[in-house]
N, C-alpha and C. Protein backbone atom coordinates (compact mmCIF):
# COMPACT_ATOMS: atom_id res chain seq x y z
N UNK A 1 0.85 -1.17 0.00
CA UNK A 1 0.00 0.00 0.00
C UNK A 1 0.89 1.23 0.00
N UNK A 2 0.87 1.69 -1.03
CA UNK A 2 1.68 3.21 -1.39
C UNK A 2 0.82 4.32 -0.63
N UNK A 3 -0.82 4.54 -1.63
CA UNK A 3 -1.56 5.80 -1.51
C UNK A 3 -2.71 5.32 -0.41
N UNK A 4 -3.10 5.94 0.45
CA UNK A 4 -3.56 6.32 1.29
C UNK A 4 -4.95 7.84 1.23
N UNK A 5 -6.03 7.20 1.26
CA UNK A 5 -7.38 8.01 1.61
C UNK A 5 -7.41 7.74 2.61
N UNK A 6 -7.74 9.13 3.13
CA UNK A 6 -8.29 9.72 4.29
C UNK A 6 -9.52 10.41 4.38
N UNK A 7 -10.63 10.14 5.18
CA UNK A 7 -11.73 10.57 4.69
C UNK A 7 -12.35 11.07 6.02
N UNK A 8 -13.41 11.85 6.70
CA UNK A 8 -13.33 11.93 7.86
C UNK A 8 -14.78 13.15 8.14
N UNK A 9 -15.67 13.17 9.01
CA UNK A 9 -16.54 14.25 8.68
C UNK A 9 -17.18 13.88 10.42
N UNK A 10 -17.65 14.77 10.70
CA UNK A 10 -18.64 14.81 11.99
C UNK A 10 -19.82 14.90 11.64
N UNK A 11 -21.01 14.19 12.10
CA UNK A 11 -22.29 14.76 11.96
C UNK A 11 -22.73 15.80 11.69
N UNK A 12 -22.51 16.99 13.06
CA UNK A 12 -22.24 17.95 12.78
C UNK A 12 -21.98 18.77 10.99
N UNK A 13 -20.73 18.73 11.00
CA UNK A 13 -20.58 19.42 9.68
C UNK A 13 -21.32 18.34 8.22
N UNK A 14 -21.62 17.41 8.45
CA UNK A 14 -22.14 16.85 7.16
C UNK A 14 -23.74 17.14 6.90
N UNK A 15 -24.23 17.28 8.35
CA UNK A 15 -25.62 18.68 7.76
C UNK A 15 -25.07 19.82 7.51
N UNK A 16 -24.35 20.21 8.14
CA UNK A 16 -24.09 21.91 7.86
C UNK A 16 -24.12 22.42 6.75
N UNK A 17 -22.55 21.21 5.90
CA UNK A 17 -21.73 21.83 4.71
C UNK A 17 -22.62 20.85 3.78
N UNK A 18 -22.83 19.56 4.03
CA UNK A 18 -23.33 18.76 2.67
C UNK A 18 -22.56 17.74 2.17
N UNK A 19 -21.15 17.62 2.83
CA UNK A 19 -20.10 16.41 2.45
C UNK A 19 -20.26 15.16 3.21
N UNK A 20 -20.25 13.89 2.37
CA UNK A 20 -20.37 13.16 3.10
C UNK A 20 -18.94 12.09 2.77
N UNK A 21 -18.49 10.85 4.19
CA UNK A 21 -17.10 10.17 3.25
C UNK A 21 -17.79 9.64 2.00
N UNK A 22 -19.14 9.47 1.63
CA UNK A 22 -19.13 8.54 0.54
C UNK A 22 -18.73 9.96 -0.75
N UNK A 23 -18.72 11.11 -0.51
CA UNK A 23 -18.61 12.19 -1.87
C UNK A 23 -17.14 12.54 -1.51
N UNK A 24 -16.41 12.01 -0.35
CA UNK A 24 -15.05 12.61 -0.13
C UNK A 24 -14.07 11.25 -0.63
N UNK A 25 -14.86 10.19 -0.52
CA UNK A 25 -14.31 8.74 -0.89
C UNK A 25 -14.38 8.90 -2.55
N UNK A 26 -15.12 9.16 -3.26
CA UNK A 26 -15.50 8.90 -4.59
C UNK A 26 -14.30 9.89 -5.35
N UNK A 27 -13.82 11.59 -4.78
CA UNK A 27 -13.00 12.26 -5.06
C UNK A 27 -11.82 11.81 -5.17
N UNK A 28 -11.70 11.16 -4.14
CA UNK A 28 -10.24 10.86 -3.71
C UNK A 28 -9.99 9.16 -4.37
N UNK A 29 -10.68 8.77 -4.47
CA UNK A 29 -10.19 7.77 -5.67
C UNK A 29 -10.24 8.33 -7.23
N UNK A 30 -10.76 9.33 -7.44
CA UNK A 30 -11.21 9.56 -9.23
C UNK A 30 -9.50 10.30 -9.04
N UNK A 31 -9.10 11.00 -8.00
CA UNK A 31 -8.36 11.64 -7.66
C UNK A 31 -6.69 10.71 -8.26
N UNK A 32 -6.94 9.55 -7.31
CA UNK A 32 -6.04 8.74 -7.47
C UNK A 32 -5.84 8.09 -8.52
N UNK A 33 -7.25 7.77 -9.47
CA UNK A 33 -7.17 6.91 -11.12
C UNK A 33 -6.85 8.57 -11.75
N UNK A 34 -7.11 9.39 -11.75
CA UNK A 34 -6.35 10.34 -12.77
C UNK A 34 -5.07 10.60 -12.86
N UNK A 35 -4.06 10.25 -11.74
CA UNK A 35 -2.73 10.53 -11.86
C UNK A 35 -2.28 8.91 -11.08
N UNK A 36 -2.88 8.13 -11.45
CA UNK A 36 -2.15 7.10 -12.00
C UNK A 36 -1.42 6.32 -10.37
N UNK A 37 -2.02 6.66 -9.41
CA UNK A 37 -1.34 6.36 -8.06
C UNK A 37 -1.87 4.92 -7.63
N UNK A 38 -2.32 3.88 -8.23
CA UNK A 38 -2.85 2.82 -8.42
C UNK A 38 -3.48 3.00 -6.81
N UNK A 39 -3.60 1.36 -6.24
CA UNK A 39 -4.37 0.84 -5.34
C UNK A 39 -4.49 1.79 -4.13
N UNK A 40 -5.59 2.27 -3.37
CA UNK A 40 -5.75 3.12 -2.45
C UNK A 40 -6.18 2.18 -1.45
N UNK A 41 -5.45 2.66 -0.08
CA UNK A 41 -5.96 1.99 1.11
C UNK A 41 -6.92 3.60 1.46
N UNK A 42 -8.17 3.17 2.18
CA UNK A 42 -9.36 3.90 2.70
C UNK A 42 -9.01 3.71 4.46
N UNK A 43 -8.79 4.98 5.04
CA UNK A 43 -8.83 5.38 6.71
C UNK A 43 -10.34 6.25 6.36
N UNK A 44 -11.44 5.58 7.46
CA UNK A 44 -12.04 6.37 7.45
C UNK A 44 -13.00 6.62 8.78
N UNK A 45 -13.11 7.97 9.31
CA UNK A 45 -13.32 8.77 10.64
C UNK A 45 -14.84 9.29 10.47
N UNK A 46 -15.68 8.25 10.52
CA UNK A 46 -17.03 8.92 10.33
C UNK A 46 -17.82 9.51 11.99
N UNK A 47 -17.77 10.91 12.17
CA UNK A 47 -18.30 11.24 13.40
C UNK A 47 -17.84 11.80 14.26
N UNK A 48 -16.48 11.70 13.73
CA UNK A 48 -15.30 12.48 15.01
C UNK A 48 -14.86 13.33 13.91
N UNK A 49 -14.57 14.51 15.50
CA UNK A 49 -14.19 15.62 15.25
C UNK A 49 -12.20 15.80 14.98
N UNK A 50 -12.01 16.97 14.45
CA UNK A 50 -10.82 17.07 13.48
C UNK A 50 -10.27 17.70 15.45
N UNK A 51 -11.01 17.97 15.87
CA UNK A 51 -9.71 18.75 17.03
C UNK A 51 -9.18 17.85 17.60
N UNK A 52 -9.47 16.76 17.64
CA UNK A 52 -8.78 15.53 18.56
C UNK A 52 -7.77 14.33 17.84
N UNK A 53 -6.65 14.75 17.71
CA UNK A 53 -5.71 13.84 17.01
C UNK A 53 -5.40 12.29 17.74
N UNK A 54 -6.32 11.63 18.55
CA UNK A 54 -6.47 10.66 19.12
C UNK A 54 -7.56 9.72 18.29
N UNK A 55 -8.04 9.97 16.99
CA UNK A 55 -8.81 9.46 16.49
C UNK A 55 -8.38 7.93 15.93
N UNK A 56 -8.85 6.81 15.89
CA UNK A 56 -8.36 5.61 15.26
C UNK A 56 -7.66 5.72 14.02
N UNK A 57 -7.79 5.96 13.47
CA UNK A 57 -7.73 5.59 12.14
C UNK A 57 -6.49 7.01 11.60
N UNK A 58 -7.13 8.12 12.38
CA UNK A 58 -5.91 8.97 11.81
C UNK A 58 -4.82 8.27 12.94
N UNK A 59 -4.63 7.89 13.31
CA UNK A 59 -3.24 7.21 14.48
C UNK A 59 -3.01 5.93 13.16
N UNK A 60 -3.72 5.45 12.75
CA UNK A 60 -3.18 3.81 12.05
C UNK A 60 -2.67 4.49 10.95
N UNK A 61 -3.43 5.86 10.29
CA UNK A 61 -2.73 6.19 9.28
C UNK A 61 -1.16 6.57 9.41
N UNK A 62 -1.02 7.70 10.47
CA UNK A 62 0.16 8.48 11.05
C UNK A 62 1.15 7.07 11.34
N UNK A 63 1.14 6.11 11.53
CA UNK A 63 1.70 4.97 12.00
C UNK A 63 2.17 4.21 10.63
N UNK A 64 1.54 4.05 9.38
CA UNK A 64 1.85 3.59 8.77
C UNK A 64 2.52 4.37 7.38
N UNK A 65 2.37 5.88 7.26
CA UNK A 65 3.30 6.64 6.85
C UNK A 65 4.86 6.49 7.79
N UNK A 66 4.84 6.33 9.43
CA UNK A 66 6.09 6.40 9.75
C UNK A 66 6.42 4.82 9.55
N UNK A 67 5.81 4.28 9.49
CA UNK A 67 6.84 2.52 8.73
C UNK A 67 6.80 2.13 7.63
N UNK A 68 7.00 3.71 6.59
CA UNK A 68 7.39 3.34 5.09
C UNK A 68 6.02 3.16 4.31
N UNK A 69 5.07 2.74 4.94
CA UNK A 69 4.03 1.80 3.72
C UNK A 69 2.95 2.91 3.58
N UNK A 70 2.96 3.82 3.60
CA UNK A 70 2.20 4.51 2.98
C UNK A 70 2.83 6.25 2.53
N UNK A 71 3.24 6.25 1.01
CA UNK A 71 3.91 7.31 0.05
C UNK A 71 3.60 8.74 0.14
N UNK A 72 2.04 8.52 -0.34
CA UNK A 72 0.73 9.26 -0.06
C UNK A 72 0.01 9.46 0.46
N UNK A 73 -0.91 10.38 0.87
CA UNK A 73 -1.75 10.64 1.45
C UNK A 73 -2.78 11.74 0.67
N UNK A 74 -4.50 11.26 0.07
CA UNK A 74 -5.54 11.91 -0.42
C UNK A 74 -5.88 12.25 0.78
N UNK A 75 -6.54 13.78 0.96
CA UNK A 75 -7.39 13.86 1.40
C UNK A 75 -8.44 15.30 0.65
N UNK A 76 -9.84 15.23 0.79
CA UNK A 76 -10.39 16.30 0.68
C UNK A 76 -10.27 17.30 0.83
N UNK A 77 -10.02 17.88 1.69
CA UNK A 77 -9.51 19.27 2.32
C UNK A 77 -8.86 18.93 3.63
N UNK A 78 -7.54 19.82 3.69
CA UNK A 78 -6.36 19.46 4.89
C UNK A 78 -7.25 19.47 6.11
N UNK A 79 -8.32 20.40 6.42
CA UNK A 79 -9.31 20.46 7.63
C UNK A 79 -9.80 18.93 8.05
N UNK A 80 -9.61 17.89 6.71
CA UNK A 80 -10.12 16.83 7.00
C UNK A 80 -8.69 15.45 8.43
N UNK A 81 -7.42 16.55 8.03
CA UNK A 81 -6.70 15.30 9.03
C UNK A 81 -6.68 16.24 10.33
N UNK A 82 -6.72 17.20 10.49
CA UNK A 82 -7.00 18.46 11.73
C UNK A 82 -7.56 19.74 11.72
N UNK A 83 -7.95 19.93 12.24
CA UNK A 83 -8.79 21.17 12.09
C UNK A 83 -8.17 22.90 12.27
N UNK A 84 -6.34 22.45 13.23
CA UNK A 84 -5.64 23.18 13.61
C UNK A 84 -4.36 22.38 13.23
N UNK A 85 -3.75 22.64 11.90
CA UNK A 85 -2.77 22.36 11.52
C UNK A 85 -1.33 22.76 12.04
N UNK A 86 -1.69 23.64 12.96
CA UNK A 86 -0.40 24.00 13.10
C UNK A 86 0.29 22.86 14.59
């Protein structure tokens, strides 16, 4: 596994804004068949919020970028792996 989706939304904001992982999942693979980044592994955070970097899946991701096996990383918008990037 090279490329890596990340997909991630709270209740909250998926009434608000209108995104859901299934329209952030569908991007981020058309994403990945247009430039050719073959097989995508899917992390996905349905319900939790971006302020808490204790989330499952963003930890398995962060874990498997630091042991090599994942190149890439899709995501929708950077708000989607934290909400406070800095």
């Amino acid at each position: 596994m090279a490329v890596a989706l990340y997909a991630r939304v709270s209740s909250e904001e998926q009434a608000r804004e209108g995104f859901s992982l299934a329209s952030q999942l569908r991007s981020g693979h058309l994403y990945a068949e247009l430039h050719g980044l073959g097989d995508v592994a899917e992390y996905l955070e349905p319900g939790l919020t971006g302020r808490d970097t204790n989330r499952p899946e963003f930890q398995r991701l962060i874990a498997d970028v630091r042991a090599g096996e994942v190149q890439h990383v899709i995501v929708w918008r950077m708000n989607r792996l934290h909400r406070n990037l800095r």
